[in-house]
N, C-alpha and C. Protein backbone atom coordinates (compact mmCIF):
# COMPACT_ATOMS: atom_id res chain seq x y z
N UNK A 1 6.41 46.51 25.99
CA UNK A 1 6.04 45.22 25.50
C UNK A 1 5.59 45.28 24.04
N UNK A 2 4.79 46.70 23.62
CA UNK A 2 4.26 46.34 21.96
C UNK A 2 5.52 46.26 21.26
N UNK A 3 6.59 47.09 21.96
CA UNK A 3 7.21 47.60 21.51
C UNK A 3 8.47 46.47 20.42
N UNK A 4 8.70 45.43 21.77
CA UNK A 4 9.43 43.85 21.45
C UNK A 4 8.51 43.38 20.63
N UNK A 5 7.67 43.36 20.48
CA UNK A 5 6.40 42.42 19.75
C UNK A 5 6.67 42.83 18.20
N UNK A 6 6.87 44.32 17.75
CA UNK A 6 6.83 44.48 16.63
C UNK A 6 7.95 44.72 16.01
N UNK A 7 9.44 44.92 16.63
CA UNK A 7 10.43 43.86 16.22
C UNK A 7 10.27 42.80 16.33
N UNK A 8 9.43 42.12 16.79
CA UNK A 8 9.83 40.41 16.44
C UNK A 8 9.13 40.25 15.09
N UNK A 9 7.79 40.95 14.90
CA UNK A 9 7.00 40.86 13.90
C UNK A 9 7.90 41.39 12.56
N UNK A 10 8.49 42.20 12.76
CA UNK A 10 9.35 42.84 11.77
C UNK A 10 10.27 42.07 11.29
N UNK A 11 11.13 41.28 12.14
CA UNK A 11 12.27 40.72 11.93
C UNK A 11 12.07 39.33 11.18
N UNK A 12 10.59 38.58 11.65
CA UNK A 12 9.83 37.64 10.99
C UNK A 12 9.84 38.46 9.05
N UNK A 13 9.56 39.16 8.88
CA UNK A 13 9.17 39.74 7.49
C UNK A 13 10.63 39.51 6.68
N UNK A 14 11.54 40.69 7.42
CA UNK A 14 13.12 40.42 7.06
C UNK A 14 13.33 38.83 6.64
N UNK A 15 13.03 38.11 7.64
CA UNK A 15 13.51 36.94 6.95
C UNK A 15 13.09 35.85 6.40
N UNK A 16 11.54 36.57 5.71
CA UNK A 16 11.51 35.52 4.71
C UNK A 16 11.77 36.31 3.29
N UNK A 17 12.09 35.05 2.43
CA UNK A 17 12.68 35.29 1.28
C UNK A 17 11.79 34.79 0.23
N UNK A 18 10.99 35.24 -0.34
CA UNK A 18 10.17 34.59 -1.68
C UNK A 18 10.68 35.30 -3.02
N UNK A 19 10.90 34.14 -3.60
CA UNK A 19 11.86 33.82 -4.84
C UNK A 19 10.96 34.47 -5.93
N UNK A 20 9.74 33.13 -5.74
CA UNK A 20 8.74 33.24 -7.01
C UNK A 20 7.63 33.28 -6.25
N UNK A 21 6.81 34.75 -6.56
CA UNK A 21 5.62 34.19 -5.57
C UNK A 21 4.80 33.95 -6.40
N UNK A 22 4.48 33.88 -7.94
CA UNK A 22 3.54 33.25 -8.66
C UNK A 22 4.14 32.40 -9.26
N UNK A 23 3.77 30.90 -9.14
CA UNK A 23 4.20 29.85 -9.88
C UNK A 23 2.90 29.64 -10.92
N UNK A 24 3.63 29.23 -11.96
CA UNK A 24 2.79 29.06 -13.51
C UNK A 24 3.11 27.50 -13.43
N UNK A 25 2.00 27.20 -13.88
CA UNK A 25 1.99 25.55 -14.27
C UNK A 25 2.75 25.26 -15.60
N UNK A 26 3.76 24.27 -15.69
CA UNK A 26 4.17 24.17 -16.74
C UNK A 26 4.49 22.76 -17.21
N UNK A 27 3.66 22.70 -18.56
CA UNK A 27 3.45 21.56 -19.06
C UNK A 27 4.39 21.16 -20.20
N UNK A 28 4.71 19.27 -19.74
CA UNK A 28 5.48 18.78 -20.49
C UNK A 28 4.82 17.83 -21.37
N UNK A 29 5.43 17.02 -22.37
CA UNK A 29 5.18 16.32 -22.83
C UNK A 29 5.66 14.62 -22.23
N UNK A 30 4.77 14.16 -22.06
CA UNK A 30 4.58 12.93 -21.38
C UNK A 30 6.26 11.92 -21.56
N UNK A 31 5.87 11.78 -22.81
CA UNK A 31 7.02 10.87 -23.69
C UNK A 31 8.64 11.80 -23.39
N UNK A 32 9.02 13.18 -23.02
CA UNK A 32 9.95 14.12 -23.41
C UNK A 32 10.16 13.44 -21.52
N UNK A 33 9.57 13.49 -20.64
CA UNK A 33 9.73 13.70 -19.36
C UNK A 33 10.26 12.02 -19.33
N UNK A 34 9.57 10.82 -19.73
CA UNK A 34 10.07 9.46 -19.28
C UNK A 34 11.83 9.44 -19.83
N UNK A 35 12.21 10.00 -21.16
CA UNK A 35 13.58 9.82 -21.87
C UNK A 35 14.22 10.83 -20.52
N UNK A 36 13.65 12.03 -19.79
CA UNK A 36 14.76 12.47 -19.33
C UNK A 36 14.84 11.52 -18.00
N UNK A 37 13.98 11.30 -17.46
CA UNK A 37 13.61 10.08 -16.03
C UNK A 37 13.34 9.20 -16.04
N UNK A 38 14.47 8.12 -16.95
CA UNK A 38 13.99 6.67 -16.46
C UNK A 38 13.69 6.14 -15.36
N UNK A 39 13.02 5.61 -15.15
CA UNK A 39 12.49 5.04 -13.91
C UNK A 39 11.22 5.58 -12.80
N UNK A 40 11.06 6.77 -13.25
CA UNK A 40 10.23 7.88 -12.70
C UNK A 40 8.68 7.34 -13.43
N UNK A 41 8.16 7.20 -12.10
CA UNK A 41 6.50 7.05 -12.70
C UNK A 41 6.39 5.66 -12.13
N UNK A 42 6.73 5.09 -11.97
CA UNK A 42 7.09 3.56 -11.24
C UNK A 42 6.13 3.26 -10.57
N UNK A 43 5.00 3.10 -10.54
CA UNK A 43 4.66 2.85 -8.78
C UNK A 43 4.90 1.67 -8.36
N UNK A 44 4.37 1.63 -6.52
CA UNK A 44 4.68 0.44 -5.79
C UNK A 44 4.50 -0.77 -6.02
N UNK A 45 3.29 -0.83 -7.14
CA UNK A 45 2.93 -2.39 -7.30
C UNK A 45 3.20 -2.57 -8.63
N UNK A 46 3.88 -3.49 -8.89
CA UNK A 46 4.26 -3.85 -10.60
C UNK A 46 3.51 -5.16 -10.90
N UNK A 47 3.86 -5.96 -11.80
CA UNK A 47 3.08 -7.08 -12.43
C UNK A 47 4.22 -8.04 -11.62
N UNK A 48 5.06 -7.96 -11.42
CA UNK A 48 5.58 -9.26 -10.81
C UNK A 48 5.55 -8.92 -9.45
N UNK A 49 5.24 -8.03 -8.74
CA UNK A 49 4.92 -8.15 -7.14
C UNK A 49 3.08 -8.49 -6.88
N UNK A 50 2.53 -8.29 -8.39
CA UNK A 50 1.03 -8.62 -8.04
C UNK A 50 1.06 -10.10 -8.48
N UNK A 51 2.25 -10.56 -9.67
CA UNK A 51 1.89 -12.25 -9.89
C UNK A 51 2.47 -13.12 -8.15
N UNK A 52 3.41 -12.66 -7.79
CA UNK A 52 3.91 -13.07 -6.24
C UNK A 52 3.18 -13.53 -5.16
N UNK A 53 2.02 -11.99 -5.50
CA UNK A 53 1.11 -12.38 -4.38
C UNK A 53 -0.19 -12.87 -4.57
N UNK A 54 -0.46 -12.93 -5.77
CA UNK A 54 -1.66 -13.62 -6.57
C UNK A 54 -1.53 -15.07 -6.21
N UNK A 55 -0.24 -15.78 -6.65
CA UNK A 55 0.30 -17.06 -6.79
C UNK A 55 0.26 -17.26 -4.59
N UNK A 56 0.78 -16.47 -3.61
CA UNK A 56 0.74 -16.40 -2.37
C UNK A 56 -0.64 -16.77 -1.93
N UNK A 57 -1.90 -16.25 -2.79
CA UNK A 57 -2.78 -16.26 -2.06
C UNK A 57 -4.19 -17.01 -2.66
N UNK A 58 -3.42 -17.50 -3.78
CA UNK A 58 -4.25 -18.98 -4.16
C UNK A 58 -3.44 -19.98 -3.36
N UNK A 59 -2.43 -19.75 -2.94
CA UNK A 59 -1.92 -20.84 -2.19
C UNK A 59 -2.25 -21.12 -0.40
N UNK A 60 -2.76 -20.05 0.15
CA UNK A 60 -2.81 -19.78 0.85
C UNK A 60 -4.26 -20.32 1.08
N UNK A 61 -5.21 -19.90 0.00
CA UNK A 61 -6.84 -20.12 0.27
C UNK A 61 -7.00 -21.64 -0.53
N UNK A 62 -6.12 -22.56 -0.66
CA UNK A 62 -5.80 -23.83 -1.10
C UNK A 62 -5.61 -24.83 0.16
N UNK A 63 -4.95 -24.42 0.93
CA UNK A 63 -4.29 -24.46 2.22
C UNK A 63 -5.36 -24.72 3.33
N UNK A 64 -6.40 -23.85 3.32
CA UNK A 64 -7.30 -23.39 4.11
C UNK A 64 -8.26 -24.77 3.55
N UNK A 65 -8.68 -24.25 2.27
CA UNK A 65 -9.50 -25.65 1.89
C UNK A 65 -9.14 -26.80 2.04
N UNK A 66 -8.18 -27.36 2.09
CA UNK A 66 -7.35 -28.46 1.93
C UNK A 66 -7.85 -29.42 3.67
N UNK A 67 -7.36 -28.25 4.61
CA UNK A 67 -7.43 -28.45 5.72
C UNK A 67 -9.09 -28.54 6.47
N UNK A 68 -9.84 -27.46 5.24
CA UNK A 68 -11.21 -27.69 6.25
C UNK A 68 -11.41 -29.72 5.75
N UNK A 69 -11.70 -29.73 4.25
CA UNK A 69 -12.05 -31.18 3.80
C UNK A 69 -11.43 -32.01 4.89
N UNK A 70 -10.14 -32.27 5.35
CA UNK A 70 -9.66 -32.95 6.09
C UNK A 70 -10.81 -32.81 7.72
N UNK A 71 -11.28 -31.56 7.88
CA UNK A 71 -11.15 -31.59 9.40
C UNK A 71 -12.86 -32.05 9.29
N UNK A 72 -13.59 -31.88 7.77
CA UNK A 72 -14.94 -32.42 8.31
C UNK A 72 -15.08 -33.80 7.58
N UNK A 73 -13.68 -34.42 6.89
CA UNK A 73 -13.11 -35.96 6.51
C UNK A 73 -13.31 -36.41 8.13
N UNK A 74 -12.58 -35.96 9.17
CA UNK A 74 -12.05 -36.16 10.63
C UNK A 74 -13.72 -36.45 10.74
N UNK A 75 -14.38 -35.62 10.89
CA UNK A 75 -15.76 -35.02 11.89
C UNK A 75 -16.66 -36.43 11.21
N UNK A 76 -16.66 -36.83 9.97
CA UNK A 76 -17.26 -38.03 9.30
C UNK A 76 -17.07 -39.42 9.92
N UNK A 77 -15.90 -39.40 9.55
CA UNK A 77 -15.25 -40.38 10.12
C UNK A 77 -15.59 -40.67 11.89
N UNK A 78 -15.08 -39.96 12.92
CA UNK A 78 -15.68 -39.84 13.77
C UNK A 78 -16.98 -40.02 14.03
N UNK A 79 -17.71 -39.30 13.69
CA UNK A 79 -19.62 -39.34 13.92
C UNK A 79 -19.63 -40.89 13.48
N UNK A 80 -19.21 -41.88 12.16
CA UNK A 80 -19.50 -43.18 11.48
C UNK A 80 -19.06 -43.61 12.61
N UNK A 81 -17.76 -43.97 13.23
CA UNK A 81 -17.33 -45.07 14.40
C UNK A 81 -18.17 -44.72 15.58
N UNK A 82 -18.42 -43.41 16.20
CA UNK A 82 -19.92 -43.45 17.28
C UNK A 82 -20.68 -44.44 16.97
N UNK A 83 -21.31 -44.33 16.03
CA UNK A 83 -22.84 -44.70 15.65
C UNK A 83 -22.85 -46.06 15.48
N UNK A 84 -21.39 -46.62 15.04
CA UNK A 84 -21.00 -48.21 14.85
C UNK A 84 -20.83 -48.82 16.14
N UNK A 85 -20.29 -47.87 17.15
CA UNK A 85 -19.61 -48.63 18.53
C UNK A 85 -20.94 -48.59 19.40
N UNK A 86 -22.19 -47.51 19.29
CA UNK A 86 -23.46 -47.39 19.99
C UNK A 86 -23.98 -48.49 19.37
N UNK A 87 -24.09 -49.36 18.19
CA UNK A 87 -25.48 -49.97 17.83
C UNK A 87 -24.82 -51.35 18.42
């Protein structure tokens, strides 16, 4: 049994392959890297997916207001005709 164990351990070694085992950091110049990668550096949120949802969510909390005024317009209105039909 050690015996399978350390061919397997062995054969694990055989097959790995390291290329570079010290990698060096290597620095570019900011401006040299965008000319070779347009488009690279991008992230997910740009100015027109934040005006989209800016404009979404004043509309949204417009909506909300719009509807409470109405529902305590309703609740006014209501409570005034009680108080008219009791006296």
């Amino acid at each position: 049994m050690p015996r399978l164990f350390t061919r397997f351990i062995s054969s694990l070694h055989k097959n790995i392959k390291v290329q570079n085992p010290i990698k060096r950091p290597t620095f570019r110049n900011a401006s040299n890297q965008q000319a070779e990668q347009p488009g690279q550096g991008k992230g997910p949120i740009t100015w027109k997916s934040l005006t989209i949802v800016g404009i979404g969510g004043a509309g949204i909390l417009g909506f909300v207001y719009y509807v409470k005024q109405e529902k305590e317009m309703g609740l006014l209105i209501n409570n005034y005709v009680k108080t008219v039909e009791s006296s």
